[in-house]
C-alpha atoms as a PDB file:
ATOM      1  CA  UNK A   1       0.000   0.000   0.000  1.00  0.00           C
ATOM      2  CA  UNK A   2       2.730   2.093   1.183  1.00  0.00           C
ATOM      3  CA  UNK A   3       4.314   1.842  -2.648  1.00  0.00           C
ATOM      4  CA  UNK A   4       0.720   2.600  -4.119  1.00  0.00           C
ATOM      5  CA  UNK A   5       0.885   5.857  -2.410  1.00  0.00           C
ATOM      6  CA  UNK A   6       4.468   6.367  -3.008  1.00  0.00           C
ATOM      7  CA  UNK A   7       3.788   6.257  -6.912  1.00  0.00           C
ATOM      8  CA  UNK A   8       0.350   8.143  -6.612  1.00  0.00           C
ATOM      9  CA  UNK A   9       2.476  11.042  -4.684  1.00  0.00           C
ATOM     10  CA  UNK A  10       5.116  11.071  -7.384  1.00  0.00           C
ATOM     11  CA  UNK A  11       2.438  11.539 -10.245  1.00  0.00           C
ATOM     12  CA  UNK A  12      -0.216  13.115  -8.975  1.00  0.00           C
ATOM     13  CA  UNK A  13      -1.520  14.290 -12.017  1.00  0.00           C
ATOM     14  CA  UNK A  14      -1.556  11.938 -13.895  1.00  0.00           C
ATOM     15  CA  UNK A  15      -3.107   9.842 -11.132  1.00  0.00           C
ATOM     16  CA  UNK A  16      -5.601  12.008 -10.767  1.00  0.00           C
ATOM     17  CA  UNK A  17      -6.586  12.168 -14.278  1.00  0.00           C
ATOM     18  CA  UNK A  18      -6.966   8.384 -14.460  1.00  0.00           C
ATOM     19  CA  UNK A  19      -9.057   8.394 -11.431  1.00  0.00           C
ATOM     20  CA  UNK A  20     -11.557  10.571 -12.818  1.00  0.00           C
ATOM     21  CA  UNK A  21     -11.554   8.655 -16.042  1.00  0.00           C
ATOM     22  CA  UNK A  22     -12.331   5.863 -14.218  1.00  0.00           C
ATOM     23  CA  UNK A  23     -14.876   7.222 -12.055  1.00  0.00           C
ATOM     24  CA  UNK A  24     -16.902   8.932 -14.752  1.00  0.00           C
ATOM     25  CA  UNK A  25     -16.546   5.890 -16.656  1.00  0.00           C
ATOM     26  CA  UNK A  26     -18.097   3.612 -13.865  1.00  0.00           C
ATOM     27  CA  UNK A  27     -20.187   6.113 -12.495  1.00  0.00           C
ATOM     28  CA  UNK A  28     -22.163   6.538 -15.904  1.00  0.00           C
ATOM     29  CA  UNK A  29     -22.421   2.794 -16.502  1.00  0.00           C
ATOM     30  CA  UNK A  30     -23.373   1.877 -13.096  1.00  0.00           C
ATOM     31  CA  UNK A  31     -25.952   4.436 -13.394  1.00  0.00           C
ATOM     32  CA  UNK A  32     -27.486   3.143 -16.930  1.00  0.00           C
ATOM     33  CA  UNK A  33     -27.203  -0.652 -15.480  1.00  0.00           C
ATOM     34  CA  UNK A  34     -29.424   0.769 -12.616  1.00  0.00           C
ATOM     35  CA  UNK A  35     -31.793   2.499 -15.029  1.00  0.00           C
ATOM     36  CA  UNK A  36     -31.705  -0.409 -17.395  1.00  0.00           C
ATOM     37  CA  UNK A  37     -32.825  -2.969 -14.561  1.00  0.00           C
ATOM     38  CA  UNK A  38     -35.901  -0.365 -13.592  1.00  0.00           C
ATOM     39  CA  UNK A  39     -36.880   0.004 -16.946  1.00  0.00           C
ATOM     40  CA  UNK A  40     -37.158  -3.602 -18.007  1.00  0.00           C
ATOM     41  CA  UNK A  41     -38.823  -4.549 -14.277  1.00  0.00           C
ATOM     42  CA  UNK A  42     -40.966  -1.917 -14.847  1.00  0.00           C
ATOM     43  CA  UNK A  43     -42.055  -3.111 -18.403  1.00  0.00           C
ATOM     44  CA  UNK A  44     -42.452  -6.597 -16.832  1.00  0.00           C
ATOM     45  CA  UNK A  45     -44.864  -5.094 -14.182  1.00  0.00           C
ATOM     46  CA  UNK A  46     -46.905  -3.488 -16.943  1.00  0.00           C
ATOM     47  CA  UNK A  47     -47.047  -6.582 -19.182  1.00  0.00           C
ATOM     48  CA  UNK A  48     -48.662  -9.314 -16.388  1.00  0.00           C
ATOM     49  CA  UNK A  49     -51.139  -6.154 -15.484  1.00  0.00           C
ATOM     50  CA  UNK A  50     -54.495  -6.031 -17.388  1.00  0.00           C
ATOM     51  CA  UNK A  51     -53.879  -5.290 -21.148  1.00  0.00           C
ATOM     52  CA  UNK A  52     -57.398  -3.728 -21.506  1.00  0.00           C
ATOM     53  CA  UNK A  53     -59.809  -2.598 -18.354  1.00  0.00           C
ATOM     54  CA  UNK A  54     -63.564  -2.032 -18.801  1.00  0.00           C
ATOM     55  CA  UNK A  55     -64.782   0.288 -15.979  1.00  0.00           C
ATOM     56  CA  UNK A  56     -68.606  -0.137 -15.913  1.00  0.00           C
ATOM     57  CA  UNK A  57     -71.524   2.461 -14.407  1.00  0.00           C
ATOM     58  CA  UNK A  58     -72.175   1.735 -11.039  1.00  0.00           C
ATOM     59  CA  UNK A  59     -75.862   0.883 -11.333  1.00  0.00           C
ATOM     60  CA  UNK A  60     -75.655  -1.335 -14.141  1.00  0.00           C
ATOM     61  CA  UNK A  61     -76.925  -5.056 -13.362  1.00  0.00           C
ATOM     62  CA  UNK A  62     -74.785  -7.623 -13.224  1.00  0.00           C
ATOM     63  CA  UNK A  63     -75.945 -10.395 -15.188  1.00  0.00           C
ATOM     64  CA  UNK A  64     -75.028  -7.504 -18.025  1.00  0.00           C
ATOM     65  CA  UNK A  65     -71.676  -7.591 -16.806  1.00  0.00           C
ATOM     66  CA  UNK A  66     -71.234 -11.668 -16.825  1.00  0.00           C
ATOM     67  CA  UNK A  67     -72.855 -11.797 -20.838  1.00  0.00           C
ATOM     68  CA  UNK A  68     -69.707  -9.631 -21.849  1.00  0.00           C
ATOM     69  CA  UNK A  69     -67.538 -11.463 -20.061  1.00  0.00           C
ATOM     70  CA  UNK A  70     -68.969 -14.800 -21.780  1.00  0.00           C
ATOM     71  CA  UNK A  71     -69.443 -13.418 -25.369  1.00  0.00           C
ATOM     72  CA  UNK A  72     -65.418 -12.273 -24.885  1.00  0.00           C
ATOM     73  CA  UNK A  73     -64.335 -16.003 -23.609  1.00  0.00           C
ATOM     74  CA  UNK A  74     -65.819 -17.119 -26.283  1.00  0.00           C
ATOM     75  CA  UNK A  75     -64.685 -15.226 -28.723  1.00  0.00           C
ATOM     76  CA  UNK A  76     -61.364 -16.321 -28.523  1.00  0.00           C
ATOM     77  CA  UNK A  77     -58.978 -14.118 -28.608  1.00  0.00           C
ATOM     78  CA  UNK A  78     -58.916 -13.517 -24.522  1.00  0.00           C
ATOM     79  CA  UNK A  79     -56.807 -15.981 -22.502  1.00  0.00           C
ATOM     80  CA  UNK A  80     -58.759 -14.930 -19.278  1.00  0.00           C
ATOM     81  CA  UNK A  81     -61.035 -12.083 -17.787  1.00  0.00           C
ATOM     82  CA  UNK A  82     -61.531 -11.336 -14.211  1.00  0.00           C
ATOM     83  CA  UNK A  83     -64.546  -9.608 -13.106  1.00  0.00           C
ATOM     84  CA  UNK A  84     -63.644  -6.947 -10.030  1.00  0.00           C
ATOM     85  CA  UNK A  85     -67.043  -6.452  -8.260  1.00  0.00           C
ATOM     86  CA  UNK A  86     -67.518  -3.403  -6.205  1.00  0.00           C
ATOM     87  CA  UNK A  87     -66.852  -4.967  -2.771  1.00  0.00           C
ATOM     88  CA  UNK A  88     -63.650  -5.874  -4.475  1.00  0.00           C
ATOM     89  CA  UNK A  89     -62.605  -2.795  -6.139  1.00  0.00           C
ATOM     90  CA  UNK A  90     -63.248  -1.515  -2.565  1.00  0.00           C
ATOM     91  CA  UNK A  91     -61.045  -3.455  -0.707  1.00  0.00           C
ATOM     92  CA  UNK A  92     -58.333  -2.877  -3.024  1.00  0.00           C
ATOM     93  CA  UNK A  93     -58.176   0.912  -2.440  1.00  0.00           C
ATOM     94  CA  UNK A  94     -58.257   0.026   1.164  1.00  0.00           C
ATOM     95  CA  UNK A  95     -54.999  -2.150   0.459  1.00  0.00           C
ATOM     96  CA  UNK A  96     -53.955   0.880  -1.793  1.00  0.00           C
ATOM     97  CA  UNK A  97     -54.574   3.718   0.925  1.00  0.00           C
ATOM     98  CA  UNK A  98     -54.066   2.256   4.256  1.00  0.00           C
ATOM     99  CA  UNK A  99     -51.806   4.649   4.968  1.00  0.00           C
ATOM    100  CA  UNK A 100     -54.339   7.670   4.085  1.00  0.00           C
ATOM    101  CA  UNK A 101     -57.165   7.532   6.489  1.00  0.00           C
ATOM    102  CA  UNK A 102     -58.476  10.650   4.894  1.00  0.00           C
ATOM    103  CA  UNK A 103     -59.067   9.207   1.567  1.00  0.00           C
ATOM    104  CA  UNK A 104     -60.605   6.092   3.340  1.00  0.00           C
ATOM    105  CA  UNK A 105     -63.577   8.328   4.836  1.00  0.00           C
ATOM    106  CA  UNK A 106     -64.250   9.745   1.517  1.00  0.00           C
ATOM    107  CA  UNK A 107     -64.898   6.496  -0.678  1.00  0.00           C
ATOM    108  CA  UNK A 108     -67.019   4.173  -0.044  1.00  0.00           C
ATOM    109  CA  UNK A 109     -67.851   0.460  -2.786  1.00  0.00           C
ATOM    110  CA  UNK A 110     -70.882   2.105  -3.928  1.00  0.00           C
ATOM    111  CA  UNK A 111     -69.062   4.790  -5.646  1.00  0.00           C
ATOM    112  CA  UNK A 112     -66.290   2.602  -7.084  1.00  0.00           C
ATOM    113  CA  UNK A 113     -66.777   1.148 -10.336  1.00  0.00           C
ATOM    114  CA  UNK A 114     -67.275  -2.930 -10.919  1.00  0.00           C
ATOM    115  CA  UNK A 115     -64.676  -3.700 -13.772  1.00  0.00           C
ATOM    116  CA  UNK A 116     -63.555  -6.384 -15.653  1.00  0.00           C
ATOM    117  CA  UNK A 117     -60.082  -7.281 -16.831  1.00  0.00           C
ATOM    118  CA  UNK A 118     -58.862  -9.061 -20.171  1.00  0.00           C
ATOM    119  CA  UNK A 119     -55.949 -10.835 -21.289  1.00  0.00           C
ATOM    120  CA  UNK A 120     -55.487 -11.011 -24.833  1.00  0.00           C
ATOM    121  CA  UNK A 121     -54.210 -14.009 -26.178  1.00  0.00           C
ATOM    122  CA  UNK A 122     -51.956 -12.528 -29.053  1.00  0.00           C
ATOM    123  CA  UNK A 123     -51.506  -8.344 -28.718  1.00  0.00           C
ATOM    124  CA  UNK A 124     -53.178  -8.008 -32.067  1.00  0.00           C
ATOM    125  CA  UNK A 125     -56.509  -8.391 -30.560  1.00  0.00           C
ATOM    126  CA  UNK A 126     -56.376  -5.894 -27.773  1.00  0.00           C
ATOM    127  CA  UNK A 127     -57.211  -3.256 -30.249  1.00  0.00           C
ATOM    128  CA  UNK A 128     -60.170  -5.180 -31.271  1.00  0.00           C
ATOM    129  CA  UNK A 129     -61.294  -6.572 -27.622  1.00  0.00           C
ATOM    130  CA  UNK A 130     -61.056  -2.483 -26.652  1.00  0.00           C
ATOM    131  CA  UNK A 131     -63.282  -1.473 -29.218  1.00  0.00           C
ATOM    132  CA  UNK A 132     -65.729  -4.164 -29.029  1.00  0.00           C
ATOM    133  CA  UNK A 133     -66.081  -2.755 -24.840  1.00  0.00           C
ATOM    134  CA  UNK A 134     -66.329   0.548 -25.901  1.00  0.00           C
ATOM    135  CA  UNK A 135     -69.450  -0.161 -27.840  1.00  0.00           C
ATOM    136  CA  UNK A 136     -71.201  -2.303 -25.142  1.00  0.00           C
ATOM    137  CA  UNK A 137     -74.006  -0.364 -22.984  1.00  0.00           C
ATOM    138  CA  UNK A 138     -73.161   0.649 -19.527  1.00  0.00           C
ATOM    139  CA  UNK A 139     -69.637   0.874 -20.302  1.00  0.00           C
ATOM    140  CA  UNK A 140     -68.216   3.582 -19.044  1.00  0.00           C
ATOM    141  CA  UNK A 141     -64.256   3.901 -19.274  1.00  0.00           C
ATOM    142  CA  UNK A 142     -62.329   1.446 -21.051  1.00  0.00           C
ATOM    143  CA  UNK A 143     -58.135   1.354 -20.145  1.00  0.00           C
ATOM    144  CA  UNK A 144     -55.912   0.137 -23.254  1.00  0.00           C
ATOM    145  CA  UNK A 145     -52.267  -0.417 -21.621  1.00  0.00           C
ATOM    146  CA  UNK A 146     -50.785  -1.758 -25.161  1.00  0.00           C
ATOM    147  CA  UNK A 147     -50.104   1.827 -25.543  1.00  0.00           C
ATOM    148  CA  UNK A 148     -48.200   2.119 -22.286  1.00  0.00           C
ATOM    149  CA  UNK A 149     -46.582  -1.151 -22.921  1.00  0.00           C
ATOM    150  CA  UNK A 150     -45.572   0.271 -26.782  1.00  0.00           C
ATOM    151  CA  UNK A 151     -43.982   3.782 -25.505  1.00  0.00           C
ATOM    152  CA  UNK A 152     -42.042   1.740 -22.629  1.00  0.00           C
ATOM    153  CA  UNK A 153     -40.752  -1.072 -24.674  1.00  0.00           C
ATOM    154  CA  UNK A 154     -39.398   1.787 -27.359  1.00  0.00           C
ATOM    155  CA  UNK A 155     -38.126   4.050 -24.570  1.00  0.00           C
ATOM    156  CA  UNK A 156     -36.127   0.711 -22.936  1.00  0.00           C
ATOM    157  CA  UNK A 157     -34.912  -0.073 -26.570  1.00  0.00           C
ATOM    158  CA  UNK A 158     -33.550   3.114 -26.950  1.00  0.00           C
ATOM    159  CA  UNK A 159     -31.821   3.093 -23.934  1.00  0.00           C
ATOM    160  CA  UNK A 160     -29.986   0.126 -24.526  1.00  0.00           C
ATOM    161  CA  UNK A 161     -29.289   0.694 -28.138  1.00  0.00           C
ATOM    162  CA  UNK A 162     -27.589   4.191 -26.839  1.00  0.00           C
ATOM    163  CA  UNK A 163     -26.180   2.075 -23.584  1.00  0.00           C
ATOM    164  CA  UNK A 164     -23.944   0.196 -25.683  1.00  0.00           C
ATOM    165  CA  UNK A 165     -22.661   2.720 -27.724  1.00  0.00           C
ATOM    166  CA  UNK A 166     -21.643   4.955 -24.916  1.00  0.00           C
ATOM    167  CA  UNK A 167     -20.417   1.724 -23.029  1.00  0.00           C
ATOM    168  CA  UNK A 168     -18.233   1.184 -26.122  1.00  0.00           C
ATOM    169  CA  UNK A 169     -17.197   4.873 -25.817  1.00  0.00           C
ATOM    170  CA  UNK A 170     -16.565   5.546 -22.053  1.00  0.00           C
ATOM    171  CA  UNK A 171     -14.462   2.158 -22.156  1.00  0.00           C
ATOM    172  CA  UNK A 172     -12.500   3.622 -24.942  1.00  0.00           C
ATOM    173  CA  UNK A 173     -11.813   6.811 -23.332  1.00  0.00           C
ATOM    174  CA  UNK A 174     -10.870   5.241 -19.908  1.00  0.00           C
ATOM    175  CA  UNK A 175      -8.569   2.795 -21.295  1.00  0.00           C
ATOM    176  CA  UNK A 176      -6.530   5.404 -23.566  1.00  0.00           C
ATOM    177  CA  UNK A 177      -6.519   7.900 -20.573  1.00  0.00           C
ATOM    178  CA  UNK A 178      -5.278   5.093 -18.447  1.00  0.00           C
ATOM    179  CA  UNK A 179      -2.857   3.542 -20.558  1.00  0.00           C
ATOM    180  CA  UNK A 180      -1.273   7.398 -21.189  1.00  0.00           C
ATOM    181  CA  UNK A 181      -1.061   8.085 -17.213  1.00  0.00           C
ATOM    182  CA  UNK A 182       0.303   4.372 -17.054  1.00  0.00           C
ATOM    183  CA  UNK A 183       3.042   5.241 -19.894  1.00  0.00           C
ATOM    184  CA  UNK A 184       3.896   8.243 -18.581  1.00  0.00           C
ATOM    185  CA  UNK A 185       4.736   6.553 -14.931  1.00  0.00           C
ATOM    186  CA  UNK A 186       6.622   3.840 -17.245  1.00  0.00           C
ATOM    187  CA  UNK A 187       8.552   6.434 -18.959  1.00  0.00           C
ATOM    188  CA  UNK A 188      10.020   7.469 -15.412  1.00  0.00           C
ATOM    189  CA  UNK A 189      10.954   4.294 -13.987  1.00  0.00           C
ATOM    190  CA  UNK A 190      12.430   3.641 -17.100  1.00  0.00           C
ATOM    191  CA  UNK A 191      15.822   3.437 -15.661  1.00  0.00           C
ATOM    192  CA  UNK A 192      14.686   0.951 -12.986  1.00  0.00           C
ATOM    193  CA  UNK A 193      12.752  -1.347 -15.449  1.00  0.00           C
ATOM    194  CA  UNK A 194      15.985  -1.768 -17.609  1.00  0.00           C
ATOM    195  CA  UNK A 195      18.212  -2.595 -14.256  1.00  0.00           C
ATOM    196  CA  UNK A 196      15.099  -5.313 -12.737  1.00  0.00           C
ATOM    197  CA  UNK A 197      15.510  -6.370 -16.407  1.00  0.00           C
ATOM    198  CA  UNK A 198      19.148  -6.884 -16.044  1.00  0.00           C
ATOM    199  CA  UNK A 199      19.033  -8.980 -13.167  1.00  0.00           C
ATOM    200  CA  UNK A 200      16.377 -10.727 -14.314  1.00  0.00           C
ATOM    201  CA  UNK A 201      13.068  -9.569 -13.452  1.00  0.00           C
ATOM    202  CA  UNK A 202      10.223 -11.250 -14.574  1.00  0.00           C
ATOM    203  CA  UNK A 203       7.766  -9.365 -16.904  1.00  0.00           C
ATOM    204  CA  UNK A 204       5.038  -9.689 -13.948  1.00  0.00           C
ATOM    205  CA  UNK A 205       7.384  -8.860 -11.546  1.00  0.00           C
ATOM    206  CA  UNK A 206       7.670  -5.232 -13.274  1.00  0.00           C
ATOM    207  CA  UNK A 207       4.282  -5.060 -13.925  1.00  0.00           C
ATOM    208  CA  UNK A 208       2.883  -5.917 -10.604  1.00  0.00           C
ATOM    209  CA  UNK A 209       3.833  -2.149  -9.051  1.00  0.00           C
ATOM    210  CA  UNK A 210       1.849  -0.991 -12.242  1.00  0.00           C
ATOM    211  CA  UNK A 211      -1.264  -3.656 -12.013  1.00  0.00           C
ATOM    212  CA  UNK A 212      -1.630  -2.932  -7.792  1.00  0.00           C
ATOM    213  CA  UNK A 213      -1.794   1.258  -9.031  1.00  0.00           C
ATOM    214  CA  UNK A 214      -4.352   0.564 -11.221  1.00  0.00           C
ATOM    215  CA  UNK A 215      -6.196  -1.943  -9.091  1.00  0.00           C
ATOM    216  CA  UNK A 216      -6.018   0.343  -6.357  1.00  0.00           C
ATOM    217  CA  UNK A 217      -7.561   3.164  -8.743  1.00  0.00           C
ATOM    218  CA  UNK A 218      -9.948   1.286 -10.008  1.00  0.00           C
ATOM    219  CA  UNK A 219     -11.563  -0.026  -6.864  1.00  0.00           C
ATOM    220  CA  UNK A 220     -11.171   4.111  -5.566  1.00  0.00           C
ATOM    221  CA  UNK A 221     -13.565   5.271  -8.482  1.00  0.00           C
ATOM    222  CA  UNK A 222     -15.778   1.924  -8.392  1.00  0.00           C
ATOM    223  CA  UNK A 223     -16.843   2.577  -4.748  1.00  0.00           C
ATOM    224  CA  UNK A 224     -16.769   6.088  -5.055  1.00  0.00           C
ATOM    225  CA  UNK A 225     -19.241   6.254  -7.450  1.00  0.00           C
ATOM    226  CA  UNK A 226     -21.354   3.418  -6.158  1.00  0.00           C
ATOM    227  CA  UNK A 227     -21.758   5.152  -3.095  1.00  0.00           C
ATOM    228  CA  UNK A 228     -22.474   8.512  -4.605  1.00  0.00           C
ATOM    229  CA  UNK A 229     -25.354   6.757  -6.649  1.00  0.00           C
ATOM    230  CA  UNK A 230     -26.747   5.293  -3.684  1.00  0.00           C
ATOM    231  CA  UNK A 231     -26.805   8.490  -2.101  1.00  0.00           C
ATOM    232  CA  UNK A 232     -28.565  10.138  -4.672  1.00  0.00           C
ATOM    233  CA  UNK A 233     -31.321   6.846  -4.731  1.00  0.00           C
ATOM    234  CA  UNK A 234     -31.751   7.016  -1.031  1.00  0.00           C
ATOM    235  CA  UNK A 235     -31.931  10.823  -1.067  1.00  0.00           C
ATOM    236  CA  UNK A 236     -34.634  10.709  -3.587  1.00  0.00           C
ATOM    237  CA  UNK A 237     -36.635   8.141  -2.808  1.00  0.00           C
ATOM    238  CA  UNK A 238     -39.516   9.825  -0.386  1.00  0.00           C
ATOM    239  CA  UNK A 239     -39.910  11.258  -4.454  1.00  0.00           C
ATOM    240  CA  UNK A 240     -39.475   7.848  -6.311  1.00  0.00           C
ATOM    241  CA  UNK A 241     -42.284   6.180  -3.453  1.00  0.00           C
ATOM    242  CA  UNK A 242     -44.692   8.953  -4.385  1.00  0.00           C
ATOM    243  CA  UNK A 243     -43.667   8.594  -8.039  1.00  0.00           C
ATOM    244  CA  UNK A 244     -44.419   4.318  -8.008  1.00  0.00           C
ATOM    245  CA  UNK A 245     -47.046   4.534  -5.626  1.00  0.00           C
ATOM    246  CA  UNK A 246     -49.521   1.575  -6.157  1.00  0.00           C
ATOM    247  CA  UNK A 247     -46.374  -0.364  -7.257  1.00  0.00           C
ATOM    248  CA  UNK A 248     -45.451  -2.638  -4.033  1.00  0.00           C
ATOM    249  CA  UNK A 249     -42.535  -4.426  -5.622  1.00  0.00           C
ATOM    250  CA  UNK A 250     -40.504  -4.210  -9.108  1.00  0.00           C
ATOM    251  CA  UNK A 251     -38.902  -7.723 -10.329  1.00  0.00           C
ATOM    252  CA  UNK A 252     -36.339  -8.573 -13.190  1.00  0.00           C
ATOM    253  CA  UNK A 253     -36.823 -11.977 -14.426  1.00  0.00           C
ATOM    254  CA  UNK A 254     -33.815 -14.031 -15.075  1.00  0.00           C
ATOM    255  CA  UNK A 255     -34.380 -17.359 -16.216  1.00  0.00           C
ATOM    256  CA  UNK A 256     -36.281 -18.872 -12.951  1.00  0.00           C
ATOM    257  CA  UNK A 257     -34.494 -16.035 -11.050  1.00  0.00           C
ATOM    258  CA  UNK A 258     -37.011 -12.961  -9.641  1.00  0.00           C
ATOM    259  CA  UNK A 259     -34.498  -9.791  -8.901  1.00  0.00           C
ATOM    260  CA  UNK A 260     -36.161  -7.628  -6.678  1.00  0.00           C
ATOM    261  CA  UNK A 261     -35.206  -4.129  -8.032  1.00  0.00           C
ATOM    262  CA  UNK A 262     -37.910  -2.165  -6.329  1.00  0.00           C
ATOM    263  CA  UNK A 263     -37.747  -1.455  -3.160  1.00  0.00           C
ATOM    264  CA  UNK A 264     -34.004  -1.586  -3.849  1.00  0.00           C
ATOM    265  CA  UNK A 265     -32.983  -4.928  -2.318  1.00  0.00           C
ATOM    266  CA  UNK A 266     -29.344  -5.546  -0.954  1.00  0.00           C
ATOM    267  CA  UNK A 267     -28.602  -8.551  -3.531  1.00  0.00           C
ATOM    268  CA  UNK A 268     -29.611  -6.122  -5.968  1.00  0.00           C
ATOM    269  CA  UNK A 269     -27.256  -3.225  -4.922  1.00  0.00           C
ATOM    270  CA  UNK A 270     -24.758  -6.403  -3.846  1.00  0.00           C
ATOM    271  CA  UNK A 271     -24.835  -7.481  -7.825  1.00  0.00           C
ATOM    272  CA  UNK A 272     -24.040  -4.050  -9.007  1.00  0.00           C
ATOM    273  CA  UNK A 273     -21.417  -3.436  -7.246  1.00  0.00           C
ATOM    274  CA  UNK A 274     -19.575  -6.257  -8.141  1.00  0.00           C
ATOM    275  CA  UNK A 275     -20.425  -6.243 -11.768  1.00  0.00           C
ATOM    276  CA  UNK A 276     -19.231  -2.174 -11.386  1.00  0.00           C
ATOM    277  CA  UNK A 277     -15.974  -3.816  -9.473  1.00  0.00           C
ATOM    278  CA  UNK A 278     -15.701  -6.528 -12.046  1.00  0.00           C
ATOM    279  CA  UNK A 279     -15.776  -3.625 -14.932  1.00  0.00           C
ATOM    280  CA  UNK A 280     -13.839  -1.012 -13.425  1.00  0.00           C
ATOM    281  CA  UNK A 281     -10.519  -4.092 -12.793  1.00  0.00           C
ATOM    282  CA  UNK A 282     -10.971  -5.214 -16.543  1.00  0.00           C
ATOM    283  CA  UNK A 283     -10.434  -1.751 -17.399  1.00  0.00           C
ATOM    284  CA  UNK A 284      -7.829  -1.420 -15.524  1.00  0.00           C
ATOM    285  CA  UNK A 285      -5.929  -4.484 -16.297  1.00  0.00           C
ATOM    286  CA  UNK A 286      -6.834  -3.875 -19.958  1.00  0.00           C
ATOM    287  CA  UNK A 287      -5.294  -0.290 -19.751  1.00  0.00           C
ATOM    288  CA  UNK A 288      -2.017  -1.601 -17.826  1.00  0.00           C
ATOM    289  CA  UNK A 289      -1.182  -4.752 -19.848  1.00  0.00           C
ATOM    290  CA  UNK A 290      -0.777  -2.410 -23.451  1.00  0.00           C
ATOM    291  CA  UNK A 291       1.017   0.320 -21.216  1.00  0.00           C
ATOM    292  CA  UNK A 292       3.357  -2.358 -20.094  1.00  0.00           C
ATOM    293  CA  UNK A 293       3.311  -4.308 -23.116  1.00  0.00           C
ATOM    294  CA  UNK A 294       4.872  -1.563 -25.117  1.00  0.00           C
ATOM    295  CA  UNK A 295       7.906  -0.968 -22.990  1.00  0.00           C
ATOM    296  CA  UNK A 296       8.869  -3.857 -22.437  1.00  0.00           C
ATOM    297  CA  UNK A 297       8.171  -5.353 -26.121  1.00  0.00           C
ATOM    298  CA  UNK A 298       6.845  -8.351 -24.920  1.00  0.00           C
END
């Protein structure tokens, strides 16, 4: 450690630089991982929600409400429809609100809405299943979430599309500032390489002062970052809560795996932060090994 800082003290600008490289680097593509993960555990939320919602008037009969729900079994193109009396509907705001007493005293089942909701069986018949609901008496609001489902699908895909090209870029520009502060420390210990040479010094062996520096930089900005991020998270969530409210829980689905991403979950936060580690030391092993390379021709 004591050699780390040694070296770090004798080049402190061109430490520096390759710290903040580094950071910027990991701090930017930790926080698109983080994004990423919300974005496609948010889209999975959405898609095992309703796809279309008829909201029906409260006095309407029943037995009005069960023929639609038969004529669109039957028709189909629906892999299942719930009906949500008003009882229900009820009791779910009470699950919804039970932490708003005030907005408890003010509703009551007879003002809420029975509803039913419809899977599709293929997404090319929710825009047929929505207008055939729209046209059906006593009807009153009918919710199409393909929409919703459409704009967050595109949003996610242009996310990742630009993800990867700025990955590509931020890895680029860490490794060549890296490899320059790297050379540049080289280019002084030159004298010292060519004597360790002399007597026989290993290539690792010169490296390793070289690989620990980097190492040691690389874990710096990984953590750094990583704790700045969850700083931010933490410091906005009262906003993110109010933001996802009705949302209890966010999942990522990997293989048979459920990632809890919402709340955030410490095997969540755990992951990232070693796949942030992991990225940041390839980086930095990358960056030393065609520093090193070069001066000593291997």
């Amino acid at each position: 450690m004591k050699e780390i800082i040694s070296s770090i003290r004798r080049t402190p600008y061109q430490s520096l630089s390759a710290f903040l490289a580094l950071f910027f680097t990991l701090f930017l593509s930790t926080l698109i991982f983080m994004s990423l993960s919300f974005l496609y555990s948010l889209l999975a939320y959405i898609e095992t929600r309703p796809q279309v919602t008829a909201y029906f008037q409260t006095n309407i009969e029943e037995n009005k409400i069960f023929k639609i729900r038969e004529e669109l079994s039957n028709s189909g193109k629906v892999s299942s429809v719930k009906y949500i009396s008003q009882k229900e509907a009820f009791e779910i705001y009470k699950k919804l609100n039970k932490d708003n007493p005030l907005l408890l005293e003010m509703v009551s089942a007879d003002i809420l809405p029975p509803s039913l909701e419809i899977y599709a069986k293929r997404p090319i018949f929710l825009p047929e299943i929505a207008e055939y609901l729209k046209k059906q008496p006593g009807v009153d609001e009918v919710q199409f979430q393909k929409d919703i489902v459409d704009r967050l699908l595109t949003l996610t895909n242009i996310l990742r599309t630009t993800a990867i090209s700025f990955f590509m870029f931020l890895i680029l520009m860490a490794t060549v500032v890296l490899t320059t502060s790297i050379s540049f420390k080289i280019a002084l210990k030159k004298e010292e390489i060519e004597l360790l040479r002399l007597i026989g010094a290993s290539n690792f062996y010169i490296r390793k002062p070289f690989l620990k520096e980097s190492f040691f930089l690389g874990f710096l900005a990984v953590t750094t970052s990583f704790v700045l991020i969850i700083s931010f998270l933490f410091y906005f969530q009262p906003f993110l809560n109010s933001y996802l409210r009705g949302i209890s829980q966010l999942f990522l689905l990997l293989n048979n795996f459920q990632l809890q991403i919402w709340p955030l979950s410490l095997t969540f936060l755990g992951i990232t932060y070693i796949l942030s580690l992991f990225f940041g030391l390839t980086i930095s092993f990358i960056a030393t090994y065609f520093a090193t390379k070069k001066y000593l021709k291997v």
